[in-house]
C-alpha atoms as a PDB file:
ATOM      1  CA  UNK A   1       0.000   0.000   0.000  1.00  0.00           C
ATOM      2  CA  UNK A   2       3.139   2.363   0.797  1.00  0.00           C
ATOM      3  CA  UNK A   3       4.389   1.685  -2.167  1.00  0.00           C
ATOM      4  CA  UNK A   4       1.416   2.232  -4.403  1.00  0.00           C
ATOM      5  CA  UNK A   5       0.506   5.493  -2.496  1.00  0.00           C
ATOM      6  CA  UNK A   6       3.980   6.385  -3.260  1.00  0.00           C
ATOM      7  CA  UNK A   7       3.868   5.609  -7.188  1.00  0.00           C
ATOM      8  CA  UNK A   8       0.360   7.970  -7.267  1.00  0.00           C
ATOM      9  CA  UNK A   9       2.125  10.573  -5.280  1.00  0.00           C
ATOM     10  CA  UNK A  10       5.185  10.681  -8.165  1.00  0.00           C
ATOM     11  CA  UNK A  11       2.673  10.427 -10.551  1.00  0.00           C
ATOM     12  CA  UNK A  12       1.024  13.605  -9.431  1.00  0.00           C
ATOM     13  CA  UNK A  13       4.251  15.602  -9.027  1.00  0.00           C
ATOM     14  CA  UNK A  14       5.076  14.628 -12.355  1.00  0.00           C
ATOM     15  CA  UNK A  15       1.539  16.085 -13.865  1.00  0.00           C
ATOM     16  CA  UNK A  16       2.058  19.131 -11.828  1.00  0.00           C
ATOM     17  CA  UNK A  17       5.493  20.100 -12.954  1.00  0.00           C
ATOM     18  CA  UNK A  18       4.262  19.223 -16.817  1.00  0.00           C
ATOM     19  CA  UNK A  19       0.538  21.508 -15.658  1.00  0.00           C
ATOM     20  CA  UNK A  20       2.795  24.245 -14.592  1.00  0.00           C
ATOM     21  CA  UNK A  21       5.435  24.175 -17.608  1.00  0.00           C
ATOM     22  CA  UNK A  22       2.190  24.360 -19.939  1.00  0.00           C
ATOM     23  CA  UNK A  23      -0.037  27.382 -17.706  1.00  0.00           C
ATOM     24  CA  UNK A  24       3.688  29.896 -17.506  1.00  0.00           C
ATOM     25  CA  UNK A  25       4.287  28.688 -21.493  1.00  0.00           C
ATOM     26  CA  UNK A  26       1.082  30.400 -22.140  1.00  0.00           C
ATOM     27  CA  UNK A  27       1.221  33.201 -20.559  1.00  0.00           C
ATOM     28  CA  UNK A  28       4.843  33.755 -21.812  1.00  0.00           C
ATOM     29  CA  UNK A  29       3.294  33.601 -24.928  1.00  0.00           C
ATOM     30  CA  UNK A  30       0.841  36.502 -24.246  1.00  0.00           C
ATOM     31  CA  UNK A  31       2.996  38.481 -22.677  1.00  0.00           C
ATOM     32  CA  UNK A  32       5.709  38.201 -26.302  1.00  0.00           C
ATOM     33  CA  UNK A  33       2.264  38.684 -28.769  1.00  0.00           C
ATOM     34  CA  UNK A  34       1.821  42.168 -26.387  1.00  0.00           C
ATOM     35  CA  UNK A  35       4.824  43.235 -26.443  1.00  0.00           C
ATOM     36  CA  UNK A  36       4.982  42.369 -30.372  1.00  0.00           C
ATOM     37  CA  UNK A  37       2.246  44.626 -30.835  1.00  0.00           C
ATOM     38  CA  UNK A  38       3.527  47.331 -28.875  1.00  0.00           C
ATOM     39  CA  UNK A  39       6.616  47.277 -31.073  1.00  0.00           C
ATOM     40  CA  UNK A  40       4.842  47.414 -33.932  1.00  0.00           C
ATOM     41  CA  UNK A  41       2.453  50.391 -33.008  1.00  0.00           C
ATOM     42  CA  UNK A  42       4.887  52.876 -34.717  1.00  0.00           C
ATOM     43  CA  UNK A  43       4.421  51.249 -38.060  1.00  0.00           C
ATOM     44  CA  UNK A  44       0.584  50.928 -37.761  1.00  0.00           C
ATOM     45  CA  UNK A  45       0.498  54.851 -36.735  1.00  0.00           C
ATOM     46  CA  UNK A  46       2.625  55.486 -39.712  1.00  0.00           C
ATOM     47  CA  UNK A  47       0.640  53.533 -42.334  1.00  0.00           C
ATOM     48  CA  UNK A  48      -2.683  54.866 -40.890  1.00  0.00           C
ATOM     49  CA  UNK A  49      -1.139  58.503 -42.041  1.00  0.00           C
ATOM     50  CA  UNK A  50      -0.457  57.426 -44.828  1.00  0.00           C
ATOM     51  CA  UNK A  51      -3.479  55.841 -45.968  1.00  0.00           C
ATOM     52  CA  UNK A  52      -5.294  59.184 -44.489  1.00  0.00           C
ATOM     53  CA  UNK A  53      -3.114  61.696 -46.277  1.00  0.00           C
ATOM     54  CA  UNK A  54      -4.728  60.031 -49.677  1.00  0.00           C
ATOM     55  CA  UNK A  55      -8.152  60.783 -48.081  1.00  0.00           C
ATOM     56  CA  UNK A  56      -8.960  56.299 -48.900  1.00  0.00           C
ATOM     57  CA  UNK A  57     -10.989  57.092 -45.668  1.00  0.00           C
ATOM     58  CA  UNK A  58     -12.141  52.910 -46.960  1.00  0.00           C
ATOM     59  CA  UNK A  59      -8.675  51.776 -46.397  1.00  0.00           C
ATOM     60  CA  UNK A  60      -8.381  53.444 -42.866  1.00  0.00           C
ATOM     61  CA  UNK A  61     -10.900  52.143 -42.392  1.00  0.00           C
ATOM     62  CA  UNK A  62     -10.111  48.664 -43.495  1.00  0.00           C
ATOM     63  CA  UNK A  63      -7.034  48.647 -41.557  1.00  0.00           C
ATOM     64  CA  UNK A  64      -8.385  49.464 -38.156  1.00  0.00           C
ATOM     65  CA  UNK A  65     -10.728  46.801 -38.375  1.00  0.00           C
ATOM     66  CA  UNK A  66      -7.388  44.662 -39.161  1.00  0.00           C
ATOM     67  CA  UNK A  67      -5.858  46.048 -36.087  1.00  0.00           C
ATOM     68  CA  UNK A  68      -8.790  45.325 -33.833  1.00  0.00           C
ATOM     69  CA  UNK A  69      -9.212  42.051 -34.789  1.00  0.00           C
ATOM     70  CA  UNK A  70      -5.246  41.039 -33.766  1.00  0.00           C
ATOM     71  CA  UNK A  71      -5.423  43.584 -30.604  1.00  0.00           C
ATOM     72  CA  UNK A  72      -8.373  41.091 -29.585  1.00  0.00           C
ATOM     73  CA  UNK A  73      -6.120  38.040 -29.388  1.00  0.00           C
ATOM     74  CA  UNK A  74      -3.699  39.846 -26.697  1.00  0.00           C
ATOM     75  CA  UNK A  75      -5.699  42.111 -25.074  1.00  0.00           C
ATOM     76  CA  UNK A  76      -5.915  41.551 -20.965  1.00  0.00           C
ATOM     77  CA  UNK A  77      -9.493  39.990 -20.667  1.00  0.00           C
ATOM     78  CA  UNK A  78     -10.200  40.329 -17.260  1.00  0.00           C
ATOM     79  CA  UNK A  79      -8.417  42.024 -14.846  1.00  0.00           C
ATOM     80  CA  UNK A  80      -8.674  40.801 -10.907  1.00  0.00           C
ATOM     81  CA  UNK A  81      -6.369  42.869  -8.597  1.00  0.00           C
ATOM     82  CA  UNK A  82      -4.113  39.788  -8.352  1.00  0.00           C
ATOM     83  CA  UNK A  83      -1.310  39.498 -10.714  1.00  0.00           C
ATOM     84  CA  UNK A  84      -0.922  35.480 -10.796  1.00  0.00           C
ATOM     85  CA  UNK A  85      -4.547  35.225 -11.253  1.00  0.00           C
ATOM     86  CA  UNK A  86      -4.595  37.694 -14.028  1.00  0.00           C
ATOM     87  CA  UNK A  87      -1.854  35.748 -15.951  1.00  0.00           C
ATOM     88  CA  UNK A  88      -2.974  32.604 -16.251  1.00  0.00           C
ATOM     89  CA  UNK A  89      -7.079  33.645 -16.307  1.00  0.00           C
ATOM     90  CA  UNK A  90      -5.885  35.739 -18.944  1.00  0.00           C
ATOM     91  CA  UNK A  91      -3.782  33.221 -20.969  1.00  0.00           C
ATOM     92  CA  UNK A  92      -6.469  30.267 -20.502  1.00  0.00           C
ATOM     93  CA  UNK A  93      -9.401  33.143 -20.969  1.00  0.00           C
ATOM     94  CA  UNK A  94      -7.656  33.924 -24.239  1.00  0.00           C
ATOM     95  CA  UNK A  95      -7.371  30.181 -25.425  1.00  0.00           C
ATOM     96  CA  UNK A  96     -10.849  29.914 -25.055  1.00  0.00           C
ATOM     97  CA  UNK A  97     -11.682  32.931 -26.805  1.00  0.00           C
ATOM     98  CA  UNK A  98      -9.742  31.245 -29.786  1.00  0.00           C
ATOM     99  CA  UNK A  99     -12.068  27.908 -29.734  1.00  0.00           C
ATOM    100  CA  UNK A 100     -15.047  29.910 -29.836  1.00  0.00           C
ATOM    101  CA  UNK A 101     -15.746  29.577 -26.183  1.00  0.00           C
ATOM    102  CA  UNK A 102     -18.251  32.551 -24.996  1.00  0.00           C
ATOM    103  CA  UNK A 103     -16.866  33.792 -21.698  1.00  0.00           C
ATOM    104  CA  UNK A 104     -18.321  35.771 -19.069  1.00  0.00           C
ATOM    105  CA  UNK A 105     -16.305  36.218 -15.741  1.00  0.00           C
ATOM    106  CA  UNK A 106     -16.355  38.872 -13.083  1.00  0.00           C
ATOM    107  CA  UNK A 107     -13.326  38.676 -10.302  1.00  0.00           C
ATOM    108  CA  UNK A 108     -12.215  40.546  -7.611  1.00  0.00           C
ATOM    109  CA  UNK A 109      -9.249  39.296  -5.826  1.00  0.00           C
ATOM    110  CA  UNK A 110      -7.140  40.989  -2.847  1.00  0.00           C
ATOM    111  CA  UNK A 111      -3.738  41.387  -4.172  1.00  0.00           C
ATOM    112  CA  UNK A 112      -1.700  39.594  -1.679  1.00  0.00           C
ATOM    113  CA  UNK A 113      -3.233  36.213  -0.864  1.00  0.00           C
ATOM    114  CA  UNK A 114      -2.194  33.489   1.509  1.00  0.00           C
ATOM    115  CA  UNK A 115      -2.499  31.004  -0.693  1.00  0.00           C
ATOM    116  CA  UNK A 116       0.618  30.667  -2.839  1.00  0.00           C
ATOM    117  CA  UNK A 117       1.113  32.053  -6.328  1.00  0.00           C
ATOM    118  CA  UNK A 118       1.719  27.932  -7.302  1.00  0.00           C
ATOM    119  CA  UNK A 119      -1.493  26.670  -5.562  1.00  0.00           C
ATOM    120  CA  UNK A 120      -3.931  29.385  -7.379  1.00  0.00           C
ATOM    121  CA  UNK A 121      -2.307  28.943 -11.054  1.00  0.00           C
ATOM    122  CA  UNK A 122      -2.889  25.163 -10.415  1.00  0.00           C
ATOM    123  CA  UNK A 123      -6.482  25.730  -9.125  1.00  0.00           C
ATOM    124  CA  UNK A 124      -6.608  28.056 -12.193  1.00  0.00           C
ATOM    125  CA  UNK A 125      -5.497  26.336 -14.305  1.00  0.00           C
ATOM    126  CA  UNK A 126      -7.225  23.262 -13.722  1.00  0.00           C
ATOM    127  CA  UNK A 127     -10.617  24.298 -13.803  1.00  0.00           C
ATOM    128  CA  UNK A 128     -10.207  26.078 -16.756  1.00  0.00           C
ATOM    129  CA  UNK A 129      -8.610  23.291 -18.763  1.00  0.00           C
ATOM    130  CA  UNK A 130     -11.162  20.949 -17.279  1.00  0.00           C
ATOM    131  CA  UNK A 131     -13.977  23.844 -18.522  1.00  0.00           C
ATOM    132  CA  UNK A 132     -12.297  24.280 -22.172  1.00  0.00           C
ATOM    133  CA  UNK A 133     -12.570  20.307 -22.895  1.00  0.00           C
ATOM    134  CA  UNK A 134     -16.283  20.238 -21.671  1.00  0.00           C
ATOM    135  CA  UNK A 135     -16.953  22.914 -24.026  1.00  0.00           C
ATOM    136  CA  UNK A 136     -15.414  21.752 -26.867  1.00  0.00           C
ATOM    137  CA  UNK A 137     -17.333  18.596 -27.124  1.00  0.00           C
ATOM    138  CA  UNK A 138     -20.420  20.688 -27.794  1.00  0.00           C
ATOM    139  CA  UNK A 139     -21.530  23.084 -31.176  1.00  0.00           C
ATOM    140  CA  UNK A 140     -19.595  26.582 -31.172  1.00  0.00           C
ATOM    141  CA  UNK A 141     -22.803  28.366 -30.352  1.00  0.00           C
ATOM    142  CA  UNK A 142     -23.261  25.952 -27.022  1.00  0.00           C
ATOM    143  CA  UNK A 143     -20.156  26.565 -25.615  1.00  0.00           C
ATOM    144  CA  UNK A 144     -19.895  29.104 -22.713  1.00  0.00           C
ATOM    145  CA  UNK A 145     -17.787  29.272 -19.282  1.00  0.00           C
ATOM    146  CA  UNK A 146     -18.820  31.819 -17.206  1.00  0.00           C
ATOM    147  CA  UNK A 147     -15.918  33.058 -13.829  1.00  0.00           C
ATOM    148  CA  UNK A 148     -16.706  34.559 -11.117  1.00  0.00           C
ATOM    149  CA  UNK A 149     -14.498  35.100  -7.836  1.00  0.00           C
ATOM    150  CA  UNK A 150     -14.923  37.385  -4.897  1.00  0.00           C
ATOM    151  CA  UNK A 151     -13.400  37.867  -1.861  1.00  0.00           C
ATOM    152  CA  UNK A 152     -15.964  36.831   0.933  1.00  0.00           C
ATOM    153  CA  UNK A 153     -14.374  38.576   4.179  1.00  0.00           C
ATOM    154  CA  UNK A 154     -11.192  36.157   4.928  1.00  0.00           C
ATOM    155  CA  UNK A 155     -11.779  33.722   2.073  1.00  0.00           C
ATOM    156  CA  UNK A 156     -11.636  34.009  -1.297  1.00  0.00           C
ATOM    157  CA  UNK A 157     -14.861  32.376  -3.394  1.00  0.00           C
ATOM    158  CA  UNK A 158     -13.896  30.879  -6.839  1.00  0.00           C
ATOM    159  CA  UNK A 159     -16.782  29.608  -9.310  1.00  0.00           C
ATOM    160  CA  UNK A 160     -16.526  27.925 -12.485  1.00  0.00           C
ATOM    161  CA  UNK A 161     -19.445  26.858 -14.774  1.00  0.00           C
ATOM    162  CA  UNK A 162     -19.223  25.602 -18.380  1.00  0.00           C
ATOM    163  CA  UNK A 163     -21.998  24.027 -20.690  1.00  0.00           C
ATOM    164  CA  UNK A 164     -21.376  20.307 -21.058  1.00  0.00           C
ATOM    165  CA  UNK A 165     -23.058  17.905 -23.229  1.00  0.00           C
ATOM    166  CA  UNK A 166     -26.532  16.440 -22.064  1.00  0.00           C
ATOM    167  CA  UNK A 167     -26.707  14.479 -19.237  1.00  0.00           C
ATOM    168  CA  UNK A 168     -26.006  14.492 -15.645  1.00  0.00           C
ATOM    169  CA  UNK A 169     -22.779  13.010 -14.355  1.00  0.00           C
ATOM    170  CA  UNK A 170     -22.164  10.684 -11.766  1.00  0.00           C
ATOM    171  CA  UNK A 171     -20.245  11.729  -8.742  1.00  0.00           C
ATOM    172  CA  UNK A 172     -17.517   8.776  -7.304  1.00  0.00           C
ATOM    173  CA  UNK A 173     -15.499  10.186  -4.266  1.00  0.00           C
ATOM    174  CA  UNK A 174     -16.797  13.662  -3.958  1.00  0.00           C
ATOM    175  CA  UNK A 175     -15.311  13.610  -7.587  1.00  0.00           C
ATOM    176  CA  UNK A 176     -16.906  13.361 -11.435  1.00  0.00           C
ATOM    177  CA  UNK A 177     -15.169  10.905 -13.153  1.00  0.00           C
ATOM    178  CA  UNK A 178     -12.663  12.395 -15.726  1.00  0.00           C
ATOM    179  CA  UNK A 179     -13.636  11.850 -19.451  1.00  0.00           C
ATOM    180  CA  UNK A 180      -9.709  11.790 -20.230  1.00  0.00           C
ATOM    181  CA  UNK A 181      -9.422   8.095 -19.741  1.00  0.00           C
ATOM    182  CA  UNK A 182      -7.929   5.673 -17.229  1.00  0.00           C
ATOM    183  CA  UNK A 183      -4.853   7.094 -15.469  1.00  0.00           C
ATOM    184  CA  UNK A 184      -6.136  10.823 -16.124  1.00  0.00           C
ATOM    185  CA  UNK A 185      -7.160  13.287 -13.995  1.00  0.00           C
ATOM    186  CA  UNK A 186      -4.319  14.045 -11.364  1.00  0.00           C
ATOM    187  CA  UNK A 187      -5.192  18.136 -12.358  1.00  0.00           C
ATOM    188  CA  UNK A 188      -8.600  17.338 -10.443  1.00  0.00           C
ATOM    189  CA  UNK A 189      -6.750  15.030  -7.519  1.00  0.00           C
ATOM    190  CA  UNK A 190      -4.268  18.139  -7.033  1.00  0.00           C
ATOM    191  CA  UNK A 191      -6.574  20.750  -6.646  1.00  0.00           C
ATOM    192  CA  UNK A 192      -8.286  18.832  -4.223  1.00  0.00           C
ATOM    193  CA  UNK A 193      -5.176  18.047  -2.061  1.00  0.00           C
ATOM    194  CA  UNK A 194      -4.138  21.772  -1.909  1.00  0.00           C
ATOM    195  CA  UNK A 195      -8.120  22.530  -0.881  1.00  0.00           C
ATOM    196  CA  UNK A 196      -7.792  19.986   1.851  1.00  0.00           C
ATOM    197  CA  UNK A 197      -4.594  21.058   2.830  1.00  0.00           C
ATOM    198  CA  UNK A 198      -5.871  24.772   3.620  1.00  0.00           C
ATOM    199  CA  UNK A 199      -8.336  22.997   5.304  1.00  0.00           C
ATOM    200  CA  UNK A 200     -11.422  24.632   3.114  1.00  0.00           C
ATOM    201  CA  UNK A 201     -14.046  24.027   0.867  1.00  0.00           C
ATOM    202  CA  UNK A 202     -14.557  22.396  -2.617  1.00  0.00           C
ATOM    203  CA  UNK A 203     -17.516  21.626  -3.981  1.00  0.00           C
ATOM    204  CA  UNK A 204     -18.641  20.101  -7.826  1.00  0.00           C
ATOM    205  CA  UNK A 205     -22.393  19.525  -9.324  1.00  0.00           C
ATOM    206  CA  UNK A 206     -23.616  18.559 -12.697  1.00  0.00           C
ATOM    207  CA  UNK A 207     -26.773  19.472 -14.138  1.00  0.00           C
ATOM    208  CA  UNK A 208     -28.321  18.754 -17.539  1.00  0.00           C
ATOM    209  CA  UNK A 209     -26.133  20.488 -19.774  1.00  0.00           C
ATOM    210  CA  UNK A 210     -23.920  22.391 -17.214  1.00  0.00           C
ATOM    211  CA  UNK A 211     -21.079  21.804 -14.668  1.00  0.00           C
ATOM    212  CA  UNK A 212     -19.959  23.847 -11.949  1.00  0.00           C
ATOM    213  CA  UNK A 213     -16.700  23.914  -9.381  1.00  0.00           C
ATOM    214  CA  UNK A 214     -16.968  26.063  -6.679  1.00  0.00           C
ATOM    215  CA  UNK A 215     -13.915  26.798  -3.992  1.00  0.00           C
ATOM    216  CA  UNK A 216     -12.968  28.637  -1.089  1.00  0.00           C
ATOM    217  CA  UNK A 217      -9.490  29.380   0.250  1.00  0.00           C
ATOM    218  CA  UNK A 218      -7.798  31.839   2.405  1.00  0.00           C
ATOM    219  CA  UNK A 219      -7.040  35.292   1.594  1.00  0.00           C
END
């Protein structure tokens, strides 16, 4: 049994150091497209001059509707008062956004937390990977994750709902069981570890055609 607990417990650390290679990847990512763009404001400026000095008011126009539509795939989504929080919401947030997932999210987080920086992007992270995949089995215009967090005087209340396909799930250990096969989902077995370990609250329910994760940790 010592041994076995000790195979799942390598097992796990291995997924985490892979989850956490993959969440600060992304947000590298974002953070090179930004500054990208930001280098390459001067040019836009000076083409937009051009194109105006001709009066092609069309190709302005044309071109600011070009620039819009690549701003959208780097601009900050959501903005929470906690830096880690923003990073990797943002990165998965703008992910989703590129699988035509509709999002809707509202969160307010104190900027210094006890929980650590590693612990949230995992929660994070998690959920929202574990939200993307549910959405993706369904039709682009049924798939929707909506966010919402709040601080809720000395703990901080995370919620995560996403449409999923029909049907409600069945719940084995306080847990749904994953859809990524046998030997998958450590990301959900971490995330309940580090709730258990702050000694607070997690809590998961299906309903037909929607799934929701809701948490509570320190400030």
């Amino acid at each position: 049994m010592f041994i076995l607990s000790k195979m799942i417990d390598r097992r796990i650390a291995a997924y985490q150091k892979d989850l956490i290679g993959a969440h600060f990847a992304e947000v590298e990512n974002m953070h090179n497209q930004m500054r990208g763009w930001r280098h390459d404001f001067a040019n836009h400026i000076q083409v937009m001059k051009s194109l105006a000095s001709s009066s092609d008011i069309e190709a302005v126009a044309r071109y600011l509707d070009e620039l819009d539509a690549d701003l959208r795939t780097v601009d900050a989504i959501i903005k929470t008062g906690n830096k880690m929080a923003d990073a990797i919401l943002n990165s998965k947030l703008s992910l989703a956004r590129s699988k035509n997932i509709s999002i809707a999210a509202d969160a307010h987080i104190a900027i210094e937390l006890k929980t650590s920086p590693l612990d949230l992007c995992i929660i994070i992270g998690n959920l929202m990977d574990n939200a993307i995949e549910a959405c993706l089995a369904l039709p682009e215009g049924m798939r929707v994750i909506r966010i919402y967090m709040e601080m809720k005087n000395t703990q901080l209340y995370m919620s995560f709902t996403n449409t999923a396909a029909p049907g409600k799930k069945r719940k084995s250990g306080g847990r749904f069981a994953s859809t990524k096969g046998a030997g998958r989902g450590f990301g959900l077995v971490r995330v309940d570890h580090i709730v258990e370990r702050h000694n607070r609250y997690i809590s998961r329910n299906s309903e037909d055609g929607a799934y929701t994760t809701e948490v509570l940790l320190p400030q």
